[in-house]
N, C-alpha and C. Protein backbone atom coordinates (compact mmCIF):
# COMPACT_ATOMS: atom_id res chain seq x y z
N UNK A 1 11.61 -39.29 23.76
CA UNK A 1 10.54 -38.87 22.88
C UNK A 1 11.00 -38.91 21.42
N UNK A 2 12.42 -38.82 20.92
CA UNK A 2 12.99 -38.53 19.67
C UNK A 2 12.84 -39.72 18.91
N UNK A 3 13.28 -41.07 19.92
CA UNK A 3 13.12 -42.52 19.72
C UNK A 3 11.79 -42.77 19.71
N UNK A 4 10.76 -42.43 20.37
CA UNK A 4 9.25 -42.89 19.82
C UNK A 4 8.34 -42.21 18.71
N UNK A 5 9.54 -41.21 18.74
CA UNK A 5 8.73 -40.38 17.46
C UNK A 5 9.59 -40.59 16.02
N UNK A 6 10.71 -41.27 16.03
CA UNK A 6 10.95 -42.21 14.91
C UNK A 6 10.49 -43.38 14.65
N UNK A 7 10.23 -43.80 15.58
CA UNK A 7 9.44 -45.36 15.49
C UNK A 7 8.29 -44.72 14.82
N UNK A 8 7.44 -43.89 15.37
CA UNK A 8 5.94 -43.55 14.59
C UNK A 8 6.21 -43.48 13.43
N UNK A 9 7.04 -42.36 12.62
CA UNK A 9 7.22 -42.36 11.68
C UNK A 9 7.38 -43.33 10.53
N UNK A 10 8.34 -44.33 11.60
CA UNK A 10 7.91 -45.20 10.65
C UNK A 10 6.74 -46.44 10.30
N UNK A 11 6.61 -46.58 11.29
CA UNK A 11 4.92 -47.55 11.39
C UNK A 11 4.08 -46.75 10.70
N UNK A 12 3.59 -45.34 11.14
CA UNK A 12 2.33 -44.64 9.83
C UNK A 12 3.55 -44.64 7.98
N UNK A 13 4.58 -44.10 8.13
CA UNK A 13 4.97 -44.67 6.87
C UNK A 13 4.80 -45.49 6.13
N UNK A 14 5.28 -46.91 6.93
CA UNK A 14 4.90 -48.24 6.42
C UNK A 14 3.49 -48.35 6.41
N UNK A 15 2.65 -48.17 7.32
CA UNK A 15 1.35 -48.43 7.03
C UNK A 15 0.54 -47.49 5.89
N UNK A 16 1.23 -46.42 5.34
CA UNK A 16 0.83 -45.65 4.29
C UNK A 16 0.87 -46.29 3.04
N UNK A 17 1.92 -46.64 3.39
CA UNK A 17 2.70 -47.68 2.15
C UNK A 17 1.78 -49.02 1.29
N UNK A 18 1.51 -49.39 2.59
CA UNK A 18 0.55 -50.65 2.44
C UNK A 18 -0.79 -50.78 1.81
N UNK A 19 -1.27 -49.05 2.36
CA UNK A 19 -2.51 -48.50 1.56
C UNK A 19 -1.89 -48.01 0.40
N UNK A 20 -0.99 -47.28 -0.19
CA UNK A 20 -0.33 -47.33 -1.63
C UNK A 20 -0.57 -45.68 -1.81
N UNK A 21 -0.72 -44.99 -0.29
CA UNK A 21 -0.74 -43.87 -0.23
C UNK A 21 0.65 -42.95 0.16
N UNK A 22 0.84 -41.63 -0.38
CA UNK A 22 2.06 -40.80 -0.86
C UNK A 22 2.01 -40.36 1.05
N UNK A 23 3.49 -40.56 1.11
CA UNK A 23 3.73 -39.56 2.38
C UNK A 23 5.09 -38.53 2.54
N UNK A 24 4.92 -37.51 3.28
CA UNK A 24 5.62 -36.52 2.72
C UNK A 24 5.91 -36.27 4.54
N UNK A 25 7.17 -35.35 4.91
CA UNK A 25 7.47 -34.92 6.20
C UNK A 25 7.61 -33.55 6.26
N UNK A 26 7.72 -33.15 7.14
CA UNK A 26 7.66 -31.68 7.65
C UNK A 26 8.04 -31.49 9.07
N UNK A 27 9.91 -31.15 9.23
CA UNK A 27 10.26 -30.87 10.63
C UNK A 27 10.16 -29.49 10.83
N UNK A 28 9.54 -29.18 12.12
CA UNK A 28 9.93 -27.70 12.23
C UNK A 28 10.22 -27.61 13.61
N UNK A 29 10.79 -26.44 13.63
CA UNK A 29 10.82 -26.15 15.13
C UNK A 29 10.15 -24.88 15.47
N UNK A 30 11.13 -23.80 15.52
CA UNK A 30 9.94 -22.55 15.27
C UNK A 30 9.94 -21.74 13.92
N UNK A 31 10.91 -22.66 13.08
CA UNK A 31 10.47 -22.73 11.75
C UNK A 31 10.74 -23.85 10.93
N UNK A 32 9.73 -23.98 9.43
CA UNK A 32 10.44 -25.16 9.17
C UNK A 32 11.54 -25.66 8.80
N UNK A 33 12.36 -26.68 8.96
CA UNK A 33 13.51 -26.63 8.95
C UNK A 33 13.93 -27.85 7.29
N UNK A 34 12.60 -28.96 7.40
CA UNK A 34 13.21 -29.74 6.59
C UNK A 34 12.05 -29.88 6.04
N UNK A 35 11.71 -30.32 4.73
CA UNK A 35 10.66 -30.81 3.78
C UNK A 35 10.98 -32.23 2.81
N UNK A 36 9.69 -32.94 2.98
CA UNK A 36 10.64 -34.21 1.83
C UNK A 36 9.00 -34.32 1.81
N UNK A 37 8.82 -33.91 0.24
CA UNK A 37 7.45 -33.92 -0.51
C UNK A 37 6.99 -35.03 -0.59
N UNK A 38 5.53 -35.02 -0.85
CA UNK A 38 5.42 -36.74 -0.56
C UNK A 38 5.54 -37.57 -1.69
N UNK A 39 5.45 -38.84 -1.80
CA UNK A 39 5.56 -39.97 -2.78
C UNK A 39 5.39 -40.80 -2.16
N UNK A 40 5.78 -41.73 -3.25
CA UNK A 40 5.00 -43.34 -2.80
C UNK A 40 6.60 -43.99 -2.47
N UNK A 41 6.17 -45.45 -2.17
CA UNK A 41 7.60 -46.47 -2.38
C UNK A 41 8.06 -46.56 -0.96
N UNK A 42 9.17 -48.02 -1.01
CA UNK A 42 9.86 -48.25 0.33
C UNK A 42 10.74 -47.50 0.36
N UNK A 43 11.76 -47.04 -0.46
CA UNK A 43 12.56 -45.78 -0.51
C UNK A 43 12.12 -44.90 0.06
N UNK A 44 11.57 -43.90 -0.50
CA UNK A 44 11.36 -43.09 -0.07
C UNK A 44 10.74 -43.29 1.32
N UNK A 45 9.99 -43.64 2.07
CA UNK A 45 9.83 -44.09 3.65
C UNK A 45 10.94 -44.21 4.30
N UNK A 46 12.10 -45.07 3.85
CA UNK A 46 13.23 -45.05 4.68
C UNK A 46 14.12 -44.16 4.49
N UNK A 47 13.60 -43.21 3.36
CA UNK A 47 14.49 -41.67 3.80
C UNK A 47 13.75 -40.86 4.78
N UNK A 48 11.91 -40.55 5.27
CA UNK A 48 11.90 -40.26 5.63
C UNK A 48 12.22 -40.42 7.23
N UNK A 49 12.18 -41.99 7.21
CA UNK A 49 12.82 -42.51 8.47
C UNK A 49 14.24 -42.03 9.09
N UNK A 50 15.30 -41.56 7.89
CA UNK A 50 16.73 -41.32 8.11
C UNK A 50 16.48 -39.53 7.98
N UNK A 51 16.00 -39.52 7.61
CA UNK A 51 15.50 -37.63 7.90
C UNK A 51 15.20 -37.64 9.43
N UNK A 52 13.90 -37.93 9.68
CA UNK A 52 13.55 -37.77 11.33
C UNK A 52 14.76 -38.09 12.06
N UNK A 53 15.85 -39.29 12.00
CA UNK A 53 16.87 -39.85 12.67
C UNK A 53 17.95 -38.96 12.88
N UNK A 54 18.56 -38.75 11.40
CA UNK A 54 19.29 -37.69 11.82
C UNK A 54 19.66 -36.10 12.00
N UNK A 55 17.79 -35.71 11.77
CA UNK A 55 17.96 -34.50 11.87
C UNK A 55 18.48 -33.95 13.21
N UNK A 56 19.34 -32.21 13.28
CA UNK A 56 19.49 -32.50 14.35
C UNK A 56 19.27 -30.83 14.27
N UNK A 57 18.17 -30.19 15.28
CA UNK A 57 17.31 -28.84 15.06
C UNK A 57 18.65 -27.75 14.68
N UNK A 58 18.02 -26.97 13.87
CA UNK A 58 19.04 -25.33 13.96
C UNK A 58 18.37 -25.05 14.88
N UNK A 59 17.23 -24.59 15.54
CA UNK A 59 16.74 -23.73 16.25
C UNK A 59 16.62 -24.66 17.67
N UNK A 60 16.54 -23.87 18.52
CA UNK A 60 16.15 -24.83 19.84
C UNK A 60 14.53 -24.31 20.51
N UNK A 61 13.58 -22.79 19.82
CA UNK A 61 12.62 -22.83 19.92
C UNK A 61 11.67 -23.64 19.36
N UNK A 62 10.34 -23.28 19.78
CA UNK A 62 9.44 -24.60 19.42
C UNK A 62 8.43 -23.88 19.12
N UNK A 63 7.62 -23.61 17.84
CA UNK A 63 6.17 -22.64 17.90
C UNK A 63 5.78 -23.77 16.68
N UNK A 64 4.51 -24.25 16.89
CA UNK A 64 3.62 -25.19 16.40
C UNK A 64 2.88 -24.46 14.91
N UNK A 65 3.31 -22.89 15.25
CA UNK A 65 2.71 -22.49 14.13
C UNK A 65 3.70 -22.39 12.87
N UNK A 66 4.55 -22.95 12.87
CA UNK A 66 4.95 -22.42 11.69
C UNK A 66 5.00 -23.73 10.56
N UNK A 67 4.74 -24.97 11.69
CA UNK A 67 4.42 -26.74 10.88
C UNK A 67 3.35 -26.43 10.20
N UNK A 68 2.56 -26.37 11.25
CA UNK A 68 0.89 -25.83 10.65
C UNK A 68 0.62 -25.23 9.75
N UNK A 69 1.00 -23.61 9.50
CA UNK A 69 1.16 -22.54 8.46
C UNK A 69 1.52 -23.49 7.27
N UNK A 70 2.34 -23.84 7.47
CA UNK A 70 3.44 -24.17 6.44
C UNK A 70 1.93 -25.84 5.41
N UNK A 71 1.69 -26.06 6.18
CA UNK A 71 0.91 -27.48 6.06
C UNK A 71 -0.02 -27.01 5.14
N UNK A 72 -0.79 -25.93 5.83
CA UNK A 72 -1.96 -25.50 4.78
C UNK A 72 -1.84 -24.46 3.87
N UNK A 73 -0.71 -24.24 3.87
CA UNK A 73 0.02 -23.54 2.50
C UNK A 73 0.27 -24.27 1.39
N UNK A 74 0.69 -25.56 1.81
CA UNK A 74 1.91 -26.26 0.85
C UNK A 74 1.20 -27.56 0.36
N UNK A 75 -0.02 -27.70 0.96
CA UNK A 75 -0.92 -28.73 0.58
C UNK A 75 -1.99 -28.38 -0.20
N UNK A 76 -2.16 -28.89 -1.14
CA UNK A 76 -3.77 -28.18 -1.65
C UNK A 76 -4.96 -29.21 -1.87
N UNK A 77 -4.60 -30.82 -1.88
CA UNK A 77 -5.81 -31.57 -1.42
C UNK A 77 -5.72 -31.88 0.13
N UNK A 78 -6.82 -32.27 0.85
CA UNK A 78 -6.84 -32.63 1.55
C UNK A 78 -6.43 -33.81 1.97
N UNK A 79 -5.60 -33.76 3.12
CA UNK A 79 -4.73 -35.24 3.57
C UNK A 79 -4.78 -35.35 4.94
N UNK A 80 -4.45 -36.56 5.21
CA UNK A 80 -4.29 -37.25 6.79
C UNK A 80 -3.29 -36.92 6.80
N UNK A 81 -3.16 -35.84 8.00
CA UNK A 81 -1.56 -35.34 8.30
C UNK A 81 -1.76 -35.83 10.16
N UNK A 82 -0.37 -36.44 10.43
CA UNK A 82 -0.01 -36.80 12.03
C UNK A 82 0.77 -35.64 12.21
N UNK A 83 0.37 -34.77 13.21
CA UNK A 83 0.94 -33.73 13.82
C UNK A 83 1.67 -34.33 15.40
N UNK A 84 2.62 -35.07 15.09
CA UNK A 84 3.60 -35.78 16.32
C UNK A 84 4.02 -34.67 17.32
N UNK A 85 3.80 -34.34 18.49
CA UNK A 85 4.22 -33.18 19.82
C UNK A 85 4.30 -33.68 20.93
N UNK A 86 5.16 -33.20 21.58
CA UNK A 86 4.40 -32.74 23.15
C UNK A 86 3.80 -31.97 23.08
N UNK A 87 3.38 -31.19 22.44
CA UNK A 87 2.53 -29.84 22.83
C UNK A 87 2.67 -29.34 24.05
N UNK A 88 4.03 -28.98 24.06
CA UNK A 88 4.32 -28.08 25.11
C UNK A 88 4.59 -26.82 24.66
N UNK A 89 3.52 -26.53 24.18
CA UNK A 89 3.71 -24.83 23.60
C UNK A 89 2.49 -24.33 23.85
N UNK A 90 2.09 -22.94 23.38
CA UNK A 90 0.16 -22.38 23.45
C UNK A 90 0.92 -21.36 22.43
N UNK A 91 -0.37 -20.72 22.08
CA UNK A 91 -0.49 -19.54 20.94
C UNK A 91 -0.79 -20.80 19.41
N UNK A 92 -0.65 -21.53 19.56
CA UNK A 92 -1.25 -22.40 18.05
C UNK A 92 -2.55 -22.59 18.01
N UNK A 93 -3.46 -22.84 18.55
CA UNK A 93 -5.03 -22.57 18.36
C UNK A 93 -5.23 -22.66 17.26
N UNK A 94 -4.98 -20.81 16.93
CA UNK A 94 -5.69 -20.90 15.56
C UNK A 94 -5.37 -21.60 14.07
N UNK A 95 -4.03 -21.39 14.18
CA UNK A 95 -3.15 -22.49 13.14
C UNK A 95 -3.41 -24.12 12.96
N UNK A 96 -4.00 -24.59 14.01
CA UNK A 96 -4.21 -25.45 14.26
C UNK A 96 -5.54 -25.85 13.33
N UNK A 97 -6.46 -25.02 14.14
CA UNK A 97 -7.83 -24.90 13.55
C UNK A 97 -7.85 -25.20 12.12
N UNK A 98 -7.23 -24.12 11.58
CA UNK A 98 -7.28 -23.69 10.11
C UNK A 98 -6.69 -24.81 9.32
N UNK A 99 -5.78 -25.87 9.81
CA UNK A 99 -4.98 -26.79 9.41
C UNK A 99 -6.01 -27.80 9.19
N UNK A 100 -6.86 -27.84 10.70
CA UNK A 100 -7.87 -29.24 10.92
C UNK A 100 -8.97 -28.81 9.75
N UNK A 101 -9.57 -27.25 9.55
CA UNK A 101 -10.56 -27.49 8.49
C UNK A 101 -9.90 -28.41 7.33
N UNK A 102 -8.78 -27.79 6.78
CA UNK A 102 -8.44 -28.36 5.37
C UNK A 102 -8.03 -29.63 5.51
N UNK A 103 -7.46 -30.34 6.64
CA UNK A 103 -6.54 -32.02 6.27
C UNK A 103 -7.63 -32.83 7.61
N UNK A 104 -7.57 -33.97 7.44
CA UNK A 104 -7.60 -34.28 8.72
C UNK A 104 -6.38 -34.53 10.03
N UNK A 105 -6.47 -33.69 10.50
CA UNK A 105 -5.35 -33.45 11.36
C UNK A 105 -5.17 -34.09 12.24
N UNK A 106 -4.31 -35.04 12.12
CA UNK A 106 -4.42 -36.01 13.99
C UNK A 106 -3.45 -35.73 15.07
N UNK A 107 -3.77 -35.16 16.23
CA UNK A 107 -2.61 -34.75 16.88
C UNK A 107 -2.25 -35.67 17.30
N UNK A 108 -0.44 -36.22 17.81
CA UNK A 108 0.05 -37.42 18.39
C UNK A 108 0.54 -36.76 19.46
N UNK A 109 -0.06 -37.16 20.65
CA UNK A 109 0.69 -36.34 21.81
C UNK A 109 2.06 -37.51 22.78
N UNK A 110 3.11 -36.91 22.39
CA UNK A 110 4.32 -37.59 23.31
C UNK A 110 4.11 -36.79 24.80
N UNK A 111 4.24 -37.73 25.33
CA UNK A 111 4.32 -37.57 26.81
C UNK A 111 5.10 -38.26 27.28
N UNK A 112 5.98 -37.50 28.69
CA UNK A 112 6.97 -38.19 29.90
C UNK A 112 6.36 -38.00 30.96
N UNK A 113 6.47 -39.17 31.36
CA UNK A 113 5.91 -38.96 33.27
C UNK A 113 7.24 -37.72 33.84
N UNK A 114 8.06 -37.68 33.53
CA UNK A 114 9.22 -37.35 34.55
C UNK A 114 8.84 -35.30 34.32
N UNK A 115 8.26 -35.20 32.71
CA UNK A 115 7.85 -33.62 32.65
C UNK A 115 6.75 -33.24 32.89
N UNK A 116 5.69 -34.28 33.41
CA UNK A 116 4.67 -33.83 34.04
C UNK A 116 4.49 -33.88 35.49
N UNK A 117 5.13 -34.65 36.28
CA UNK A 117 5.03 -34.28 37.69
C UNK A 117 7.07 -34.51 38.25
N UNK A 118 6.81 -33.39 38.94
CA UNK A 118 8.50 -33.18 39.93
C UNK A 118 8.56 -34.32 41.05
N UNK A 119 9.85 -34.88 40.83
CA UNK A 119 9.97 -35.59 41.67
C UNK A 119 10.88 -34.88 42.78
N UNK A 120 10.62 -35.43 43.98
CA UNK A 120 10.91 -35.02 45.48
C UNK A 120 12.36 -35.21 45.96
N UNK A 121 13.39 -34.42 45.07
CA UNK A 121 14.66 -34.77 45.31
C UNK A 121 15.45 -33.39 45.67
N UNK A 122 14.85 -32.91 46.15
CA UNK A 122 15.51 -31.22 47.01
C UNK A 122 15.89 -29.96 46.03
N UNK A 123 16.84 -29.57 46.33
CA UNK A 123 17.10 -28.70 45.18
C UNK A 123 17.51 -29.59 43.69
N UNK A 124 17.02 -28.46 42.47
CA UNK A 124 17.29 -29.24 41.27
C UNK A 124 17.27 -28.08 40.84
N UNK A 125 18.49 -27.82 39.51
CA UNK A 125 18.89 -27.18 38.72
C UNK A 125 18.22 -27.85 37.05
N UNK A 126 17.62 -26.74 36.92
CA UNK A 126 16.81 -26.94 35.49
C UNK A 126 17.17 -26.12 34.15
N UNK A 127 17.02 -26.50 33.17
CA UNK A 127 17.78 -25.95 32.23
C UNK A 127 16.14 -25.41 30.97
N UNK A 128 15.84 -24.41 30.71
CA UNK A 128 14.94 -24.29 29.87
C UNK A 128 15.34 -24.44 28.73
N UNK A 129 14.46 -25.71 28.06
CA UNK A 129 15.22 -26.59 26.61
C UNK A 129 15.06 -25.40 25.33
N UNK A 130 14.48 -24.18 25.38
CA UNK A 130 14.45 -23.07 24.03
C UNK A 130 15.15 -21.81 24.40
N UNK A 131 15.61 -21.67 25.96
CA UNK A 131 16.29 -20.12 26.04
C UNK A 131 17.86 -20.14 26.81
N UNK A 132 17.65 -21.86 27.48
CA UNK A 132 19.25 -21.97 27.68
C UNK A 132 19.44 -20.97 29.82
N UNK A 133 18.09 -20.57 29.77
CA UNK A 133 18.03 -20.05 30.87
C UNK A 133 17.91 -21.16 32.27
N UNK A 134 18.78 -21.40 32.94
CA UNK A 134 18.97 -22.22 34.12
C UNK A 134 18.01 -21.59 35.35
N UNK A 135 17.31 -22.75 35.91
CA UNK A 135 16.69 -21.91 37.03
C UNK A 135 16.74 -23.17 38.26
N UNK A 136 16.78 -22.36 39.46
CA UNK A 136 17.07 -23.60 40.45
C UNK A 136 15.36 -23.56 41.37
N UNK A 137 14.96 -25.28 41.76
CA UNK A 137 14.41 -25.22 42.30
C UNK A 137 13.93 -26.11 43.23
N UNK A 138 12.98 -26.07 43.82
CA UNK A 138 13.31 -26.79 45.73
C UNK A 138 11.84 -27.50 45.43
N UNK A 139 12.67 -29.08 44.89
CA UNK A 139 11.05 -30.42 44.99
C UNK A 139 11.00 -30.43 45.72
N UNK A 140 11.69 -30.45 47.26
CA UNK A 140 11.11 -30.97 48.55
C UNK A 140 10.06 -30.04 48.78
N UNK A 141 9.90 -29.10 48.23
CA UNK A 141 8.49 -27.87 48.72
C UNK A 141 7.25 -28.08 48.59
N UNK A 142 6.64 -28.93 48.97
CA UNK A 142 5.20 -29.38 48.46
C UNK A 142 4.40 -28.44 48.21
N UNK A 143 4.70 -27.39 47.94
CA UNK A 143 3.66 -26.36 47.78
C UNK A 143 4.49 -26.21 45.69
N UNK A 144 5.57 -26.14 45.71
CA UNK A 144 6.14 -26.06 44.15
C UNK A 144 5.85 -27.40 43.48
N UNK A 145 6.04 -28.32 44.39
CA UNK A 145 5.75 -29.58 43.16
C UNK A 145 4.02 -29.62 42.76
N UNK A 146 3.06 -29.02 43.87
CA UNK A 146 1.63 -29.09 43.69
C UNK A 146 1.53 -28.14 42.41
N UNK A 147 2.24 -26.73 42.27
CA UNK A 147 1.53 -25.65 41.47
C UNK A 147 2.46 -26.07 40.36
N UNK A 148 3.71 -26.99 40.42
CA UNK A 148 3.92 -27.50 39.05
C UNK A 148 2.74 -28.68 38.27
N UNK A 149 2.42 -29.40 39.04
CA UNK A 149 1.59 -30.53 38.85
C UNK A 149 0.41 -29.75 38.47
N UNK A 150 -0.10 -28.88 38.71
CA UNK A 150 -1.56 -28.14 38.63
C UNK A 150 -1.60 -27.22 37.40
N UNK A 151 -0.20 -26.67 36.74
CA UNK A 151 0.55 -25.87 35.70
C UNK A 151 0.24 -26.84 34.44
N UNK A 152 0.85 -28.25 34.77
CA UNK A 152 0.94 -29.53 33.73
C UNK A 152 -0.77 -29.64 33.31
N UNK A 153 -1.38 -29.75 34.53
CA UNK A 153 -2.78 -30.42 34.15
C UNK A 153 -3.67 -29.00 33.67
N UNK A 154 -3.16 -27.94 33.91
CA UNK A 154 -4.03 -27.00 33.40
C UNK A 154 -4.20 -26.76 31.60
N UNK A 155 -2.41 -27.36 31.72
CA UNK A 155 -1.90 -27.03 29.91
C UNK A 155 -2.95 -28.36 29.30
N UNK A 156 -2.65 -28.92 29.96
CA UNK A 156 -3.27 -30.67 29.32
C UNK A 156 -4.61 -30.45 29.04
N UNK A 157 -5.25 -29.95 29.82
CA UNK A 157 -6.78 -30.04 29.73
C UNK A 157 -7.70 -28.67 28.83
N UNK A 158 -6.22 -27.29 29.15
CA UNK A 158 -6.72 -26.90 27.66
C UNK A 158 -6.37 -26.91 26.24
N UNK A 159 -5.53 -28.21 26.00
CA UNK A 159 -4.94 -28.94 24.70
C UNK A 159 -6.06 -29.88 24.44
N UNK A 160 -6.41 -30.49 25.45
CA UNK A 160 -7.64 -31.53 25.45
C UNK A 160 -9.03 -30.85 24.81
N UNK A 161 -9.09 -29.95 25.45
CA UNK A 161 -10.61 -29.36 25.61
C UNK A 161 -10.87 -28.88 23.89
N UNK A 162 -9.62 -27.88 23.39
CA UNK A 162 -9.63 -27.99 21.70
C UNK A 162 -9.55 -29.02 21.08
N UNK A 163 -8.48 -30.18 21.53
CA UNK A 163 -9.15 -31.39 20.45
C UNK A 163 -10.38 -31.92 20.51
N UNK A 164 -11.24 -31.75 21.77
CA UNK A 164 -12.63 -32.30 21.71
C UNK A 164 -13.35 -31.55 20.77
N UNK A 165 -13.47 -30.14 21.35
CA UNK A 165 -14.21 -29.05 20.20
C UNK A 165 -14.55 -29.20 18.82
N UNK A 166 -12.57 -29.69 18.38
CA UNK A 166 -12.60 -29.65 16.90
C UNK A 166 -13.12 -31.42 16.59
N UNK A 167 -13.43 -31.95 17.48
CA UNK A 167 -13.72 -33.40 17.22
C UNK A 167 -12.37 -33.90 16.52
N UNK A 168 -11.10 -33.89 17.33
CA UNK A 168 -10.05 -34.36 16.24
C UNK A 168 -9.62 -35.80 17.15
N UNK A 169 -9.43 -36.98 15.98
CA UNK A 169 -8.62 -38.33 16.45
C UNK A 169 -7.49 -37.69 17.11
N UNK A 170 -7.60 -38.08 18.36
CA UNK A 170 -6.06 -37.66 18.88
C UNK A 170 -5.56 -39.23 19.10
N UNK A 171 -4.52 -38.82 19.35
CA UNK A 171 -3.60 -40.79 19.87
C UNK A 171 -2.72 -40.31 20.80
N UNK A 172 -2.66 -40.62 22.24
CA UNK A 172 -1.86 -39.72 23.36
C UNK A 172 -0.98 -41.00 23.66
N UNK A 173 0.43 -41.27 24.16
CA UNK A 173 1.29 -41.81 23.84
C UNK A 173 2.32 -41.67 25.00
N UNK A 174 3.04 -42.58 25.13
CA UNK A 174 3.58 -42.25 26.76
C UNK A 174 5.20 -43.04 26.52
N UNK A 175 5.92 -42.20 26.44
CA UNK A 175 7.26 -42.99 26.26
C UNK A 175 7.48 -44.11 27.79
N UNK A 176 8.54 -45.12 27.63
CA UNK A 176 8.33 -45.85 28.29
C UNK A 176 7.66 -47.01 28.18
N UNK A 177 6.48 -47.03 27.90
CA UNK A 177 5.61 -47.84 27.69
C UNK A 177 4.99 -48.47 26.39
N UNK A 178 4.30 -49.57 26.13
CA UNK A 178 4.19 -50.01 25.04
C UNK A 178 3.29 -49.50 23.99
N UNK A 179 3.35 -49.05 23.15
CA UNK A 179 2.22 -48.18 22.77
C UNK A 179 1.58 -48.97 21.23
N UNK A 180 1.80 -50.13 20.85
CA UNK A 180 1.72 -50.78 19.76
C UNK A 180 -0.61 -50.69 19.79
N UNK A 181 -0.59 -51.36 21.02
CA UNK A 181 -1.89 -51.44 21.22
C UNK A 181 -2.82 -50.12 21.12
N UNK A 182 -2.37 -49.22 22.07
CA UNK A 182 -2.82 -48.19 21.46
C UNK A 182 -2.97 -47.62 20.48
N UNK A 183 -1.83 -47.84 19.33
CA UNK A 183 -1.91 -47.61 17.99
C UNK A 183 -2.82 -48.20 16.77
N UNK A 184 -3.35 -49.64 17.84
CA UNK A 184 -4.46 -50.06 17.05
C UNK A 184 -5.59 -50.34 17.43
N UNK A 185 -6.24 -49.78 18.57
CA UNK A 185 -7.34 -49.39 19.07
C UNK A 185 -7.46 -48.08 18.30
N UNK A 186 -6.37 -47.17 18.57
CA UNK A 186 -6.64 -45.50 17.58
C UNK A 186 -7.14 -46.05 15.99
N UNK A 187 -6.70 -47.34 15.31
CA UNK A 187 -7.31 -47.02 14.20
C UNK A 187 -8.17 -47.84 13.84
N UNK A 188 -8.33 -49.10 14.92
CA UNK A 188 -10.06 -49.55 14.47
C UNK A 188 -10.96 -48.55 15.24
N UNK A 189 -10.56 -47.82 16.24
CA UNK A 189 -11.56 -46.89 16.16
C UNK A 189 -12.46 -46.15 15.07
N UNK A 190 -11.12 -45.51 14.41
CA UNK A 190 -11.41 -44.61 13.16
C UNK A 190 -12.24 -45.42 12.53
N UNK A 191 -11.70 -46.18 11.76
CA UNK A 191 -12.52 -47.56 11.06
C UNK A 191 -13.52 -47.75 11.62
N UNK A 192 -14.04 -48.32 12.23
CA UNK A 192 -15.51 -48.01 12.76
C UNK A 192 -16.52 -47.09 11.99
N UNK A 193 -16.19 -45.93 12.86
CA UNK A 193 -16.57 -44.17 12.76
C UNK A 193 -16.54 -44.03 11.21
N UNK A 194 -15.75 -44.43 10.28
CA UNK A 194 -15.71 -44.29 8.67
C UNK A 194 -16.85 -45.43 7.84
């Protein structure tokens, strides 16, 4: 996901570029960690390219609100901001919201097949990527891989159900796979619709 979410960065960069529009970054984790204000130029793009590359988190939590917060604080015209996630978090809602009135907010959702459904390989030792807490557990159980699979699609569909609400361009994205096309169906869509 780290590798497709530098590649984005830099394709909407460059394609910012091309329109002769300023772009600016914002890493956070469950706080923000890095800022590079926006501007114009190929420079500056390929720093923000070497920012995303080699940042490497202080924090290992993840709260969506503090990108957000931070977004509609620190912005005061309205801008096309790519909010790049898994959105594997909840409690952002409202941050979210408040972000989408002021910018147009596009969520980019990264996705892995391998963290949305368990594969059937017996016991597996899991590591929770923000608390470091190890927990063991039994794929062969078809009853755990179902209420994991049913856990995934419950989160998905109420991440979904707010981007419909707020009517927001989302662009959903699947490591692995080629996603160039998708990236430009997402914006003759827009185009269209404008």
């Amino acid at each position: 996901k780290a590798e497709l979410m530098a590649e984005l960065v830099a394709l909407f960069g460059f394609s910012a570029m091309k329109n002769n529009d300023r772009v600016g970054l914002i890493i956070f984790t469950d706080r923000v960690e890095k800022v590079v204000p926006p501007k114009k130029g190929s420079k500056h793009i390929l720093r923000t390219i070497s920012e995303v590359l080699n940042h490497r988190p202080v924090s290992r939590r993840t709260d969506l609100n503090a990108g957000l917060s931070y977004l509609s604080k620190v912005s005061k015209r309205k801008s096309v901001a790519f909010l790049i996630s898994d959105f594997q978090a909840t409690g952002y809602e409202r941050a979210f919201r408040i972000a989408h009135e002021k910018h147009d907010l596009i969520p980019v959702i990264l996705a892995d097949r391998l963290e949305e459904e368990l594969p059937d390989v017996g016991l597996l030792t899991v590591e929770d990527a923000e608390t470091g807490e190890l927990v063991q557990i039994d794929t062969s159980d078809a009853g755990v891989r179902g209420d994991y699979a049913r856990e995934v699609k419950r989160a998905r569909e109420a991440r979904d159900q707010l981007f419909r609400k707020l009517k927001c361009d989302t662009l959903d994205l699947r490591t692995g796979t080629p996603f160039i096309q998708a990236i430009i169906g997402f914006f003759l869509r827009r185009a269209r619709r404008w």
